[in-house]
C-alpha atoms as a PDB file:
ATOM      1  CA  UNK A   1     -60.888  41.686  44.917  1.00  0.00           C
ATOM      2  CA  UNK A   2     -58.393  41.906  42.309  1.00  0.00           C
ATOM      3  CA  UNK A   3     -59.640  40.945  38.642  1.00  0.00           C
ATOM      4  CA  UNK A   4     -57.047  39.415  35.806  1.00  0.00           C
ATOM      5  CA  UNK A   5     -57.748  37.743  32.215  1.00  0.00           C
ATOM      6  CA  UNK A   6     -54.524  35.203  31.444  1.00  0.00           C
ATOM      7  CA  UNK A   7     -54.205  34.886  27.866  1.00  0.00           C
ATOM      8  CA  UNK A   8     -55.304  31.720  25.609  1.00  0.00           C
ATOM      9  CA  UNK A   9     -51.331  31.628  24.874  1.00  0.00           C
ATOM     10  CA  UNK A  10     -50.239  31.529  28.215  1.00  0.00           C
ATOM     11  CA  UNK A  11     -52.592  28.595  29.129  1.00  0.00           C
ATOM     12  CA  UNK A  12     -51.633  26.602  26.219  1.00  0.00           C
ATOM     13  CA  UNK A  13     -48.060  27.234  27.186  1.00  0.00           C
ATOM     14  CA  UNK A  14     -48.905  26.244  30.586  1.00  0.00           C
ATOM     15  CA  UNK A  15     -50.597  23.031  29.191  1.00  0.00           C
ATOM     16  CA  UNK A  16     -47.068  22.636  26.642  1.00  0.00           C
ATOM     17  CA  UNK A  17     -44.758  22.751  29.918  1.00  0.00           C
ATOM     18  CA  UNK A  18     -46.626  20.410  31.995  1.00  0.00           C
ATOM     19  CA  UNK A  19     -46.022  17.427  29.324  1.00  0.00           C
ATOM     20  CA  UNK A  20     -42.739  18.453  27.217  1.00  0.00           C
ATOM     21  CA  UNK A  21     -39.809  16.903  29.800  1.00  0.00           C
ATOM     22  CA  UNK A  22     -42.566  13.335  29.085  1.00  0.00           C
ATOM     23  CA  UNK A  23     -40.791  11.372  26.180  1.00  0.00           C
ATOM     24  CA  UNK A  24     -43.583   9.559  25.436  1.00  0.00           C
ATOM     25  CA  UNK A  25     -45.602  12.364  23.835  1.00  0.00           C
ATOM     26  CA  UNK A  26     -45.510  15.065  21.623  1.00  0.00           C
ATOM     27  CA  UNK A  27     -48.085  17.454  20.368  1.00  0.00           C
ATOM     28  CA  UNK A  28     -49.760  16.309  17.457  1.00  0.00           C
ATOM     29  CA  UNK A  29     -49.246  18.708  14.368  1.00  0.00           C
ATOM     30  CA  UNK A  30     -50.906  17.874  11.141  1.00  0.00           C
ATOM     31  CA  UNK A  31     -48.650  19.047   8.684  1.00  0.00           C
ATOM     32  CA  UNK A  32     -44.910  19.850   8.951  1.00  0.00           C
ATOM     33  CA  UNK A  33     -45.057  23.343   8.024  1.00  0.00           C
ATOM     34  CA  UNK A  34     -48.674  24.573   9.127  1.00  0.00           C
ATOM     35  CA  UNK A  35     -48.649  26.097  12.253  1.00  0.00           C
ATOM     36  CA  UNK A  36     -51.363  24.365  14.881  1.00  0.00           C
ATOM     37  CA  UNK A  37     -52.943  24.364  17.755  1.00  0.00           C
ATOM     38  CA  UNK A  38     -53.042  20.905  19.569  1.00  0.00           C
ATOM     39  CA  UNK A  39     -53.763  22.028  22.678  1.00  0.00           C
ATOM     40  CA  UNK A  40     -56.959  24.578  23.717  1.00  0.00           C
ATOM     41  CA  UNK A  41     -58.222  25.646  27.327  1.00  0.00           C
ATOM     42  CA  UNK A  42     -61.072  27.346  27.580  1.00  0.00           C
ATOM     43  CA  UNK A  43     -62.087  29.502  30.431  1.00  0.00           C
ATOM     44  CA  UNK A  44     -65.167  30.140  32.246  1.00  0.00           C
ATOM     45  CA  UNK A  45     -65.438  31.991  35.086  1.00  0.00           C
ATOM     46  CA  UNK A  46     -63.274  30.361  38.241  1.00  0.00           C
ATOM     47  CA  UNK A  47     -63.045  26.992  35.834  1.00  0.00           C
ATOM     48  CA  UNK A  48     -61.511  25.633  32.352  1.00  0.00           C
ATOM     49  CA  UNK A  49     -61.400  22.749  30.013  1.00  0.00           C
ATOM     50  CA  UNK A  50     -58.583  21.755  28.207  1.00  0.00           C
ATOM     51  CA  UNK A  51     -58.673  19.740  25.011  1.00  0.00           C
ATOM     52  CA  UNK A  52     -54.922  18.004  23.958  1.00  0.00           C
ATOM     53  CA  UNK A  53     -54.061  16.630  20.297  1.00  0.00           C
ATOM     54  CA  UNK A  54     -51.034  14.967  20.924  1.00  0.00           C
ATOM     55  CA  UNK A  55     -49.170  12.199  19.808  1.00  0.00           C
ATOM     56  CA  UNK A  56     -48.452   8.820  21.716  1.00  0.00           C
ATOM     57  CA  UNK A  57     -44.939   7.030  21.553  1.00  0.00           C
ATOM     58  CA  UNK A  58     -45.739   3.320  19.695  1.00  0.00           C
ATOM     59  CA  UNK A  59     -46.138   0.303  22.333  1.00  0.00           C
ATOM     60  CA  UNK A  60     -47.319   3.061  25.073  1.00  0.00           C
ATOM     61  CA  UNK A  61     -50.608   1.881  26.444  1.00  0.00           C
ATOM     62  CA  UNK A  62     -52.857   4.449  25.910  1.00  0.00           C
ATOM     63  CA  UNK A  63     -55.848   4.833  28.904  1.00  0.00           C
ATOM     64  CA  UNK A  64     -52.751   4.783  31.366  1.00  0.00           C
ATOM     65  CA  UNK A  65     -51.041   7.721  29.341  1.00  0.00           C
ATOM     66  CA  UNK A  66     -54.164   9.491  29.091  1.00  0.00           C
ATOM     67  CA  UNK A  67     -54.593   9.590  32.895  1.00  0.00           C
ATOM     68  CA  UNK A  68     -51.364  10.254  33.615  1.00  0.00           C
ATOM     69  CA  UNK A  69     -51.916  13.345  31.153  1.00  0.00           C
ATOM     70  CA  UNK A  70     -54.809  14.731  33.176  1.00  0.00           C
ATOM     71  CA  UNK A  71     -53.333  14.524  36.201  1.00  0.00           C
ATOM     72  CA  UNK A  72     -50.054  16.521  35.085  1.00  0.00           C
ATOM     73  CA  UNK A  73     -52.189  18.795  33.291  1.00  0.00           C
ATOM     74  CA  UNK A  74     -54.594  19.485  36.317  1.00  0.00           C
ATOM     75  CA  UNK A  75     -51.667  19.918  38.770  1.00  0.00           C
ATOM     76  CA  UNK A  76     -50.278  22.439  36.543  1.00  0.00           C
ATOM     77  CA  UNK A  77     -53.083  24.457  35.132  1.00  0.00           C
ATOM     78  CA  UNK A  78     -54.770  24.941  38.834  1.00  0.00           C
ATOM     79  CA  UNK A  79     -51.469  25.397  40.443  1.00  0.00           C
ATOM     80  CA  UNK A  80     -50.500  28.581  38.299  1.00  0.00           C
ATOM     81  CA  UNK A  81     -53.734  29.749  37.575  1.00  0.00           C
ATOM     82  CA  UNK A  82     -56.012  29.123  40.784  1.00  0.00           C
ATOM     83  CA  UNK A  83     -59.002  27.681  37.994  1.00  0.00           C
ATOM     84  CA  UNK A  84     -60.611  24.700  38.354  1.00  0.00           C
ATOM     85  CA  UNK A  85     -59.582  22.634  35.897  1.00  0.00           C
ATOM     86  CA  UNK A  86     -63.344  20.465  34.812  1.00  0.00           C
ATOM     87  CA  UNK A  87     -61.927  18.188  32.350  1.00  0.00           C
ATOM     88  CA  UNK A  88     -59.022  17.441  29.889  1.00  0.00           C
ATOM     89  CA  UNK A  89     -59.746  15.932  26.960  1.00  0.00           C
ATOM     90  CA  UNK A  90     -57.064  13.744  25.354  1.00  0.00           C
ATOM     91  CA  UNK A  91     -57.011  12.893  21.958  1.00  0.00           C
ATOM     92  CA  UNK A  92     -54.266  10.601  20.432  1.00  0.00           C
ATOM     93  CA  UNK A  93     -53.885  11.930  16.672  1.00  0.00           C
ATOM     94  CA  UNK A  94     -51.056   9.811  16.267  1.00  0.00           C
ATOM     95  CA  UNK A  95     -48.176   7.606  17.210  1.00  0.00           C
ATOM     96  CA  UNK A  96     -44.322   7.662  16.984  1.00  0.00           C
ATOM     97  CA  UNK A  97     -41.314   5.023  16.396  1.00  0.00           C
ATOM     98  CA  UNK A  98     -39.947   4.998  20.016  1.00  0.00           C
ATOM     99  CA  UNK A  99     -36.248   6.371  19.076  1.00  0.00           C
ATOM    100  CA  UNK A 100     -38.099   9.381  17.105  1.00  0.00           C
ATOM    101  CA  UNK A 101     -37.702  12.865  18.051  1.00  0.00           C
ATOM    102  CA  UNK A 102     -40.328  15.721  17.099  1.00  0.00           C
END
């Protein structure tokens, strides 16, 4: 059996690609010029957990984002990793005008 480690950075870019071609988020940052982390994955063992700051688009309703989130998040995250992916955790920090761009 082969053993690997994928870096924290690669999963959160993972986690970044499965949601940036979705217009009606963006990751949540808290200030303009502090750098942050709004999305983290944690691994243990054959599984992970990935917790998502993002920002919603105004007039979105929000449980049906949120699952559609998870789903494109799971798909992703166990398709190029192999982990079971136990939960994603989405937390809207914010929302957006609708012809805003981040």
């Amino acid at each position: 059996m082969t053993e690997y480690c994928i870096a924290t950075n690669v999963l959160e870019a993972i986690v970044r690609g499965s949601l940036e071609t979705d217009d009606r988020l963006h990751p949540h940052a808290s200030l303009p010029l502090l750098r942050s982390h709004p999305f983290e994955v944690v691994v243990e063992g054959d599984t992970c957990r990935a917790s998502l700051q993002l920002d919603a688009r105004f007039g979105e309703y929000l449980p049906a984002l949120a699952t559609v989130v998870r789903e494109k998040v799971v798909d992703a995250l166990g398709g190029m990793t192999g982990l079971t992916v136990t939960a994603v955790d989405v937390i809207f920090a914010g929302v957006f005008p609708v012809n805003s761009r981040p």
